[in-house]
Structure formats: structure tokens, C-alpha cells
PDB file of N, CA and C in Angstrom:
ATOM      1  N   UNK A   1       0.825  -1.187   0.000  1.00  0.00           N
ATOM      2  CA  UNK A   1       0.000   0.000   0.000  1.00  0.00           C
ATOM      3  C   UNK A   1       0.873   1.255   0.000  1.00  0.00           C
ATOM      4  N   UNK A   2       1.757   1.348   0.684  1.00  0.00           N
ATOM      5  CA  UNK A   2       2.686   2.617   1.231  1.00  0.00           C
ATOM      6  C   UNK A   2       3.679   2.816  -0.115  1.00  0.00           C
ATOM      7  N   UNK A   3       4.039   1.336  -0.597  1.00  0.00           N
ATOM      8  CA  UNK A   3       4.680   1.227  -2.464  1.00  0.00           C
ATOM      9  C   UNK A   3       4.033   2.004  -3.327  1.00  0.00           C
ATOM     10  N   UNK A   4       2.497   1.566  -3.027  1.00  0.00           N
ATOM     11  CA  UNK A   4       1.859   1.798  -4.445  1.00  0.00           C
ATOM     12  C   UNK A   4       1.362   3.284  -4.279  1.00  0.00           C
ATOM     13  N   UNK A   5       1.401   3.748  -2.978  1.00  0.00           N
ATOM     14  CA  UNK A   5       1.414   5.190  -2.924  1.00  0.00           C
ATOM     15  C   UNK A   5       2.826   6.210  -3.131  1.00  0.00           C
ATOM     16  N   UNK A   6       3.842   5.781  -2.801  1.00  0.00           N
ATOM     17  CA  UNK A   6       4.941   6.432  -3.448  1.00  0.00           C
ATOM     18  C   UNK A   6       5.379   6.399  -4.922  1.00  0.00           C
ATOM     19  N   UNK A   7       4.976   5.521  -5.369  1.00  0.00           N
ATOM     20  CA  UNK A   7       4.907   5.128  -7.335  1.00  0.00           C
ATOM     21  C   UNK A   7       3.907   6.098  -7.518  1.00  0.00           C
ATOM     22  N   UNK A   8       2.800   6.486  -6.956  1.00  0.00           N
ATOM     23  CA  UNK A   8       1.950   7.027  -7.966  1.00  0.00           C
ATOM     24  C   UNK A   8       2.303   8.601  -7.263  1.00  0.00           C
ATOM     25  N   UNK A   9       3.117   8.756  -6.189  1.00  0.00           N
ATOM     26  CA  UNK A   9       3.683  10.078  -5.971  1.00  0.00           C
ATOM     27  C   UNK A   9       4.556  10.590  -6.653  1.00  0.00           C
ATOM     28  N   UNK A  10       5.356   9.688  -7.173  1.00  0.00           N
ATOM     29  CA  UNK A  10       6.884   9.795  -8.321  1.00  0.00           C
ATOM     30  C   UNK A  10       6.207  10.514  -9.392  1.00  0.00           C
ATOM     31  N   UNK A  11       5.066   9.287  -9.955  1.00  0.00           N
ATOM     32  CA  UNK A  11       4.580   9.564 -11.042  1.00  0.00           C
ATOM     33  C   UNK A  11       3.776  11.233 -11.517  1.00  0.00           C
ATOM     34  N   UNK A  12       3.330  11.464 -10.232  1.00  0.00           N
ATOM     35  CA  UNK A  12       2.455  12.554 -10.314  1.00  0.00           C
ATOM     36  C   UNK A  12       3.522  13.450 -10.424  1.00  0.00           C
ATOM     37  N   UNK A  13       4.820  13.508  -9.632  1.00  0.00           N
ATOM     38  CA  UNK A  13       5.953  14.214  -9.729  1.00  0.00           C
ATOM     39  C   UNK A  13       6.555  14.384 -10.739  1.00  0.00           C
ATOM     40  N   UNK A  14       7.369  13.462 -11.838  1.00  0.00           N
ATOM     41  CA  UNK A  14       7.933  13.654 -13.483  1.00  0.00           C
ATOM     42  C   UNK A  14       6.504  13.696 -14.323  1.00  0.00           C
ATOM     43  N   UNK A  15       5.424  13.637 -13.473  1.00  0.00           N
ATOM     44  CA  UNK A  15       4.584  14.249 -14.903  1.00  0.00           C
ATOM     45  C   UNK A  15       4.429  15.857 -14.520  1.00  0.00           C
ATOM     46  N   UNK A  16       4.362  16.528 -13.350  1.00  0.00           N
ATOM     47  CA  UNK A  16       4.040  17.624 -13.216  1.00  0.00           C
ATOM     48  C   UNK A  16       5.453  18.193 -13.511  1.00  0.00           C
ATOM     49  N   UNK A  17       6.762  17.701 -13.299  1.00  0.00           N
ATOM     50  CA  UNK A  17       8.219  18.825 -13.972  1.00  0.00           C
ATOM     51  C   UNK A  17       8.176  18.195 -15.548  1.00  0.00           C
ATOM     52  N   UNK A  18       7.531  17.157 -15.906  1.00  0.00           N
ATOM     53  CA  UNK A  18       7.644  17.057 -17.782  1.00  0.00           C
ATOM     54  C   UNK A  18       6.682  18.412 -18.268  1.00  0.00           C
ATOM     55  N   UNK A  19       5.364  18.596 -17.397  1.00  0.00           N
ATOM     56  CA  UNK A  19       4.601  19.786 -18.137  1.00  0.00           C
ATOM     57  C   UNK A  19       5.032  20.981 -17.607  1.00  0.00           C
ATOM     58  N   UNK A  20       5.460  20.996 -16.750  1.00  0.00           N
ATOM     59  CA  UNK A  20       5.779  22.514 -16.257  1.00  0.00           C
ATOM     60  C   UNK A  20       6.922  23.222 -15.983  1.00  0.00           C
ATOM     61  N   UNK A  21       7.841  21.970 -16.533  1.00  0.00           N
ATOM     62  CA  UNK A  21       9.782  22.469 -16.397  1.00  0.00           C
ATOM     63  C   UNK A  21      10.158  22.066 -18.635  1.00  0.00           C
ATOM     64  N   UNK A  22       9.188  21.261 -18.781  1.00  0.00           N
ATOM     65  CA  UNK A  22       9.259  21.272 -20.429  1.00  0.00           C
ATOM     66  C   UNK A  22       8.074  21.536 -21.508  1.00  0.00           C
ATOM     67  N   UNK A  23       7.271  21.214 -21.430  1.00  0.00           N
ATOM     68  CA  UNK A  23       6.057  21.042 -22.388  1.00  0.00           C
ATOM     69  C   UNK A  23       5.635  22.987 -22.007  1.00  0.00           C
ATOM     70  N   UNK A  24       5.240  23.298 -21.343  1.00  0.00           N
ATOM     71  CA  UNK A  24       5.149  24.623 -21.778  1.00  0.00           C
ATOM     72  C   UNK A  24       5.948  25.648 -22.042  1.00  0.00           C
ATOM     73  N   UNK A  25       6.844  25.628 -21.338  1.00  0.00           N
ATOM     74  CA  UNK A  25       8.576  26.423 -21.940  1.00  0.00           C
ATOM     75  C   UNK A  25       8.571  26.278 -23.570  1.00  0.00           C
ATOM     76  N   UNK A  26       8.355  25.154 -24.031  1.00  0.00           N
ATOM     77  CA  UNK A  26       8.323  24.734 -25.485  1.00  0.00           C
ATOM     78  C   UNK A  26       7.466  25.214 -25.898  1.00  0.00           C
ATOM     79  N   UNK A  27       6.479  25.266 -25.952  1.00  0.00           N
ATOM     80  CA  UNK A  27       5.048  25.614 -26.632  1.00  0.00           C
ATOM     81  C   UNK A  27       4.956  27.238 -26.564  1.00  0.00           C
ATOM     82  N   UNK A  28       5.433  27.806 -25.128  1.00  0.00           N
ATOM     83  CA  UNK A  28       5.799  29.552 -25.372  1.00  0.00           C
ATOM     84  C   UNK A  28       6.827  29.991 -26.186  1.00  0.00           C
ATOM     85  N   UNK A  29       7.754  28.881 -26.258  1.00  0.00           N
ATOM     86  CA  UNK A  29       8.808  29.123 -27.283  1.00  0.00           C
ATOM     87  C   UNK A  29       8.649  29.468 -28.656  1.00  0.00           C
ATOM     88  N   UNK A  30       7.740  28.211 -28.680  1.00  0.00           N
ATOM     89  CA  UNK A  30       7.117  27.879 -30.478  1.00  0.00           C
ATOM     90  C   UNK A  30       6.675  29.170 -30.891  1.00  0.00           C
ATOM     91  N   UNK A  31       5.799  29.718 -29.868  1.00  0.00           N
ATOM     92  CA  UNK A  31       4.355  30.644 -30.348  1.00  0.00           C
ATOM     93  C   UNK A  31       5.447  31.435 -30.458  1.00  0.00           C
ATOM     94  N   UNK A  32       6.578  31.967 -29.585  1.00  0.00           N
ATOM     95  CA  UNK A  32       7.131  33.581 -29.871  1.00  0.00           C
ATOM     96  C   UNK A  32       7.982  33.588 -31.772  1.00  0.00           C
ATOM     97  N   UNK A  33       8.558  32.387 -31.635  1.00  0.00           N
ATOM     98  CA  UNK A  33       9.063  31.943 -32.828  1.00  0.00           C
ATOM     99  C   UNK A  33       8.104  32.417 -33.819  1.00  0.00           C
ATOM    100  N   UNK A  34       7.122  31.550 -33.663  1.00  0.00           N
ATOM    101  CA  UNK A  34       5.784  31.865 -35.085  1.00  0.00           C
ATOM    102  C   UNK A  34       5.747  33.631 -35.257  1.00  0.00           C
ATOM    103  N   UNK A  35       5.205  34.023 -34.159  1.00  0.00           N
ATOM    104  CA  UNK A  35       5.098  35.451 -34.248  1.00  0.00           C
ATOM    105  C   UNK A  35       6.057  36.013 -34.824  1.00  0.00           C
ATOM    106  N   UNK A  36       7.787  35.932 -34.268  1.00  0.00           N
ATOM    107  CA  UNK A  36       7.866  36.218 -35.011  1.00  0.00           C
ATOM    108  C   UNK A  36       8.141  36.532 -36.958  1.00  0.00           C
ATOM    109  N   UNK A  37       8.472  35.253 -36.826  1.00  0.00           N
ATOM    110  CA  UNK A  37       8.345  34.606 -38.646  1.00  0.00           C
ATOM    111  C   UNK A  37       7.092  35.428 -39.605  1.00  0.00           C
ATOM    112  N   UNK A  38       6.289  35.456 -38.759  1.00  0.00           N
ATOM    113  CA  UNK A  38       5.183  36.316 -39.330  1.00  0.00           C
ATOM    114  C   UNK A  38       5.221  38.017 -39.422  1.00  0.00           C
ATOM    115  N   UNK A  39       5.858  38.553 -38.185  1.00  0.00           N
ATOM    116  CA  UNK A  39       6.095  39.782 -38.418  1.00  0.00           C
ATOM    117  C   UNK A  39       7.018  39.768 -39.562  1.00  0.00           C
ATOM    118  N   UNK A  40       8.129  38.999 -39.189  1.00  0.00           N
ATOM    119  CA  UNK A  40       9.356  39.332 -40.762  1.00  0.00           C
ATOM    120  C   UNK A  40       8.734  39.019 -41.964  1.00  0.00           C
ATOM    121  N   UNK A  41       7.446  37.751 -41.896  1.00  0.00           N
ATOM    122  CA  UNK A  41       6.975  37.828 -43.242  1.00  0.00           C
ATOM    123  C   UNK A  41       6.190  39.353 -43.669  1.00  0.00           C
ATOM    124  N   UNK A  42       6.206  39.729 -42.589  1.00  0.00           N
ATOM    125  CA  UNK A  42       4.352  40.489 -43.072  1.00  0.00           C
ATOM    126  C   UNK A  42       5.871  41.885 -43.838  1.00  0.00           C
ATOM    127  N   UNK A  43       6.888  42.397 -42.851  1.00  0.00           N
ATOM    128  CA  UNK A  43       7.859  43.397 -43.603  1.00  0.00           C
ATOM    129  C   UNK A  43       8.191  42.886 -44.284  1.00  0.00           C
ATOM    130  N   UNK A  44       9.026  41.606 -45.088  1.00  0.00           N
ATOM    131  CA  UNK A  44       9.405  41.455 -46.026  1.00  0.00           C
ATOM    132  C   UNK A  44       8.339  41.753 -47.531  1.00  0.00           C
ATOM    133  N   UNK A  45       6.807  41.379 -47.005  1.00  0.00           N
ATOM    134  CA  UNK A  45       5.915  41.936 -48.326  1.00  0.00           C
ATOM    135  C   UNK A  45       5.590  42.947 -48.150  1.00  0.00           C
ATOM    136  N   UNK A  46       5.571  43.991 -47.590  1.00  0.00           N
ATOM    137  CA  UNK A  46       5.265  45.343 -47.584  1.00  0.00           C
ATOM    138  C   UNK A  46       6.523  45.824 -47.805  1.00  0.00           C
ATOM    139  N   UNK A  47       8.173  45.634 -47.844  1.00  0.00           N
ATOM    140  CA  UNK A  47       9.253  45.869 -48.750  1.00  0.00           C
ATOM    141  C   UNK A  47       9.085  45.813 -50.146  1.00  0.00           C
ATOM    142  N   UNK A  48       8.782  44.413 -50.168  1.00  0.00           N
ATOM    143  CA  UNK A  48       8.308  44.133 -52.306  1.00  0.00           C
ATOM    144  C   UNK A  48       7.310  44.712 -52.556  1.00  0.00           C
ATOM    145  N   UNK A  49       6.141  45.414 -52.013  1.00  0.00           N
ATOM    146  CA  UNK A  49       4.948  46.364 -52.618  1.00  0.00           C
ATOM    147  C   UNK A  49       5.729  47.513 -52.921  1.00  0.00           C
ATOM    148  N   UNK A  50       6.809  48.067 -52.228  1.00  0.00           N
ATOM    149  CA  UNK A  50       6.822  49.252 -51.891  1.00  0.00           C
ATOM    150  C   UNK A  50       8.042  49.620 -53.117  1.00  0.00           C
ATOM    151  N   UNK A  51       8.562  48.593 -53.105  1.00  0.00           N
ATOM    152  CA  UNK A  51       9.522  48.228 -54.216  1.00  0.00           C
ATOM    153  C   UNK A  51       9.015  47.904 -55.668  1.00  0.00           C
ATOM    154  N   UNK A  52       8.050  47.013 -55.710  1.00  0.00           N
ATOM    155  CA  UNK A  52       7.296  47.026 -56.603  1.00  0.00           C
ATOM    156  C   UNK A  52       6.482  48.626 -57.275  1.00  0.00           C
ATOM    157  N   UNK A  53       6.164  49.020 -55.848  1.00  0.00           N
ATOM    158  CA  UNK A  53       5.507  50.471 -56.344  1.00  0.00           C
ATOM    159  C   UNK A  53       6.052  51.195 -56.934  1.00  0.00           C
ATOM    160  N   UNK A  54       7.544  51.633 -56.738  1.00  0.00           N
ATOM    161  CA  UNK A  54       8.546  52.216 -57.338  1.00  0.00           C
ATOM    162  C   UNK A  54       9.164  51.888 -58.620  1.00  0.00           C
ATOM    163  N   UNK A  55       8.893  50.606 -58.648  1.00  0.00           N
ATOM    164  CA  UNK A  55       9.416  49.720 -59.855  1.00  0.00           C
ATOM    165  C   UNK A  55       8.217  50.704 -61.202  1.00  0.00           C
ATOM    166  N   UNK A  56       6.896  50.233 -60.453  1.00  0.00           N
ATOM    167  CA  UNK A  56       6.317  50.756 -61.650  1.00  0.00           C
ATOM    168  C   UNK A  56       5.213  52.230 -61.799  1.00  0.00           C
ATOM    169  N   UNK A  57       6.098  52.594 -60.889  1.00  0.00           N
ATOM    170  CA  UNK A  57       5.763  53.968 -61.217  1.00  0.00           C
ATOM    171  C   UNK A  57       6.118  54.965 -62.141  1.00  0.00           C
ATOM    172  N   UNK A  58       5.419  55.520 -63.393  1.00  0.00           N
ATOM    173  CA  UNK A  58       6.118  56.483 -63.728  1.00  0.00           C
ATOM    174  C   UNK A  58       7.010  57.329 -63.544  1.00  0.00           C
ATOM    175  N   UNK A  59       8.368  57.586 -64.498  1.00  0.00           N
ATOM    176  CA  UNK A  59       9.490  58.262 -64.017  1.00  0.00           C
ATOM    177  C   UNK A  59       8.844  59.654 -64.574  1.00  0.00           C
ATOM    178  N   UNK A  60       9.028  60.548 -63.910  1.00  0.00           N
ATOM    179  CA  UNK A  60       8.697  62.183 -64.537  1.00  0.00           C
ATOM    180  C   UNK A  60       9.611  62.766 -64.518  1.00  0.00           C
ATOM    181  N   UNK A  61      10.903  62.217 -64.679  1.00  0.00           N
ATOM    182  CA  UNK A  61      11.695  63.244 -64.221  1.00  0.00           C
ATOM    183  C   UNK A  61      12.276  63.398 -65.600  1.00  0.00           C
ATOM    184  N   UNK A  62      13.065  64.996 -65.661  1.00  0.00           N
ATOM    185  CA  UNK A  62      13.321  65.185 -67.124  1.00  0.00           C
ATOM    186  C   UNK A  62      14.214  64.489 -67.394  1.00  0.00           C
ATOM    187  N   UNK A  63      14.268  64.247 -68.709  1.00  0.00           N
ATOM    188  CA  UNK A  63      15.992  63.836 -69.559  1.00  0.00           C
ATOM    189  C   UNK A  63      17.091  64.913 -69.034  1.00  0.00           C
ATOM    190  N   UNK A  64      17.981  63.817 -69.198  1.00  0.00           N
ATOM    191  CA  UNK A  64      19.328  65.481 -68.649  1.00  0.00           C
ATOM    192  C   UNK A  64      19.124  66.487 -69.783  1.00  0.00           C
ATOM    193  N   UNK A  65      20.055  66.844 -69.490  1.00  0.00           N
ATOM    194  CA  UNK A  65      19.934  68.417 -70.535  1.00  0.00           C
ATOM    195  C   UNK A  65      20.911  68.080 -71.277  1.00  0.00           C
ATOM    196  N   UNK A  66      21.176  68.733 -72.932  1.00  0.00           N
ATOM    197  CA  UNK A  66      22.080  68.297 -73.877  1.00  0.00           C
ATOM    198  C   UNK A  66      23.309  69.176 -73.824  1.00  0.00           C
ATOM    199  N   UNK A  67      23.849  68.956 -74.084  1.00  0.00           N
ATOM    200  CA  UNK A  67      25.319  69.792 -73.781  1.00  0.00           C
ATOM    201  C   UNK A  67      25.312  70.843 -74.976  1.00  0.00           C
ATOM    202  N   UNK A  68      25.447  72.160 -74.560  1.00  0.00           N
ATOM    203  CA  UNK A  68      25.796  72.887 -75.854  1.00  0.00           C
ATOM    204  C   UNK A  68      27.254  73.137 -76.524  1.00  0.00           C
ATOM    205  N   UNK A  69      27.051  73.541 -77.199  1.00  0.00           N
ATOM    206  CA  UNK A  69      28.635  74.222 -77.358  1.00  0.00           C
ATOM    207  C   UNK A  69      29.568  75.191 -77.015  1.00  0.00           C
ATOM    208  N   UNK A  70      28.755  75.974 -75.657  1.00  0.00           N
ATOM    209  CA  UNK A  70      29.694  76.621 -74.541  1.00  0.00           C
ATOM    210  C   UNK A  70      29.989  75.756 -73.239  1.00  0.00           C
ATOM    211  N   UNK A  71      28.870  74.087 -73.593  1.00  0.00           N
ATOM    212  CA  UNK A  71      29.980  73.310 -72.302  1.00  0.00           C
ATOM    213  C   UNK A  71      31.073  73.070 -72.564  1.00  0.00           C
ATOM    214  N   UNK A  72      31.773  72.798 -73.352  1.00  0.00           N
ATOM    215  CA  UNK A  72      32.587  71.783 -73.969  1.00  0.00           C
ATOM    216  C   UNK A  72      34.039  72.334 -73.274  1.00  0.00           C
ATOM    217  N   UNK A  73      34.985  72.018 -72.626  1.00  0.00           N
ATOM    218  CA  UNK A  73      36.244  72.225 -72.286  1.00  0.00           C
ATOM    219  C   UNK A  73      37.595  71.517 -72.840  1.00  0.00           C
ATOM    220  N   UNK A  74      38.270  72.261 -73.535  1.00  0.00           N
ATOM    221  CA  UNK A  74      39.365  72.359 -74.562  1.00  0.00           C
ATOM    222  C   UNK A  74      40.337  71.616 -73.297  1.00  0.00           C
ATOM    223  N   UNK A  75      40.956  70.763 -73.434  1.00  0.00           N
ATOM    224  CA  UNK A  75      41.855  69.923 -72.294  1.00  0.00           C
ATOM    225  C   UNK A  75      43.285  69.932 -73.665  1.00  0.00           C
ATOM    226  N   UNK A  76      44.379  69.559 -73.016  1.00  0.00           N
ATOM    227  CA  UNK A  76      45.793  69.134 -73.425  1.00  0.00           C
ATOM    228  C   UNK A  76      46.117  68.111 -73.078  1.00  0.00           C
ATOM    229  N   UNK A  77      46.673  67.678 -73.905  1.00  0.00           N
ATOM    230  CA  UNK A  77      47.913  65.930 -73.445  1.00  0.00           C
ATOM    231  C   UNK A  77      48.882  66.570 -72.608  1.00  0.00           C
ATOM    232  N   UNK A  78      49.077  65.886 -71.217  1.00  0.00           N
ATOM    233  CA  UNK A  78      50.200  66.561 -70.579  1.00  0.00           C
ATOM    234  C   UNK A  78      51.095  64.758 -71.218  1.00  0.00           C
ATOM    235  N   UNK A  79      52.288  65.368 -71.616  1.00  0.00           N
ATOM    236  CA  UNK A  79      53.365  64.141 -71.458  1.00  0.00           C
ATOM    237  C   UNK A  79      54.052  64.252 -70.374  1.00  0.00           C
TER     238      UNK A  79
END
């Protein structure tokens, strides 16, 4: 009797430090992990929209300007 009550005291014992020194440590672990995988997913696609947006946005900006013939600077060969 006094056996079969210390076996099922053990038992109640490595099952209560398996859930509460491992099985939930793990499982809070997991979830912070997920979260964050998901935040980096969610910035990594709001990078490629934003990139994308730029990609195809109209450029307005002018052509350079053409060079006249008072840019032009007369240089020498130095030997």
C-alpha cells in the first residue's frame, strides 16, 4: 500500500516537472518563434509592394539636358 502510494507520488511528480519544467517552456517558445516569422513575413511583403511600387511607377523626371557648345572644355595631353 505505502509502495503503491509512493509510485503514484513519483509519477504525479515527473509528470508535473515534464509539463511545467518542459512542455510549456516549449510551446511559449514555439508561439514567440511563429510570431515572429510572421512579423518578418508580413515586412518582407510590404518591402516588395513598396519596391514594386517604385518599380512601376512612372518616371517624370526630365531627360538630362544636352550639352551645348559653350559646355565643352578644350583639355591638353600633358606628357
Amino acid at each position: 500500500m505505502v509502495l503503491r502510494f509512493l509510485l503514484y507520488g513519483l509519477l504525479f511528480y515527473f509528470a508535473y516537472k515534464l509539463i511545467f519544467d518542459f512542455l510549456i517552456p516549449v510551446f511559449i517558445a514555439a508561439r514567440k518563434i511563429r510570431k515572429g516569422f510572421r512579423e518578418m513575413h508580413g515586412r518582407m511583403e510590404e518591402q516588395m509592394n513598396q519596391q514594386q511600387q517604385q518599380q512601376s511607377a512612372p518616371q517624370t523626371s526630365s531627360p538630362p539636358p544636352k550639352a551645348s557648345s559653350n559646355d565643352y572644355i578644350d583639355f591638353e595631353e600633358v606628357k
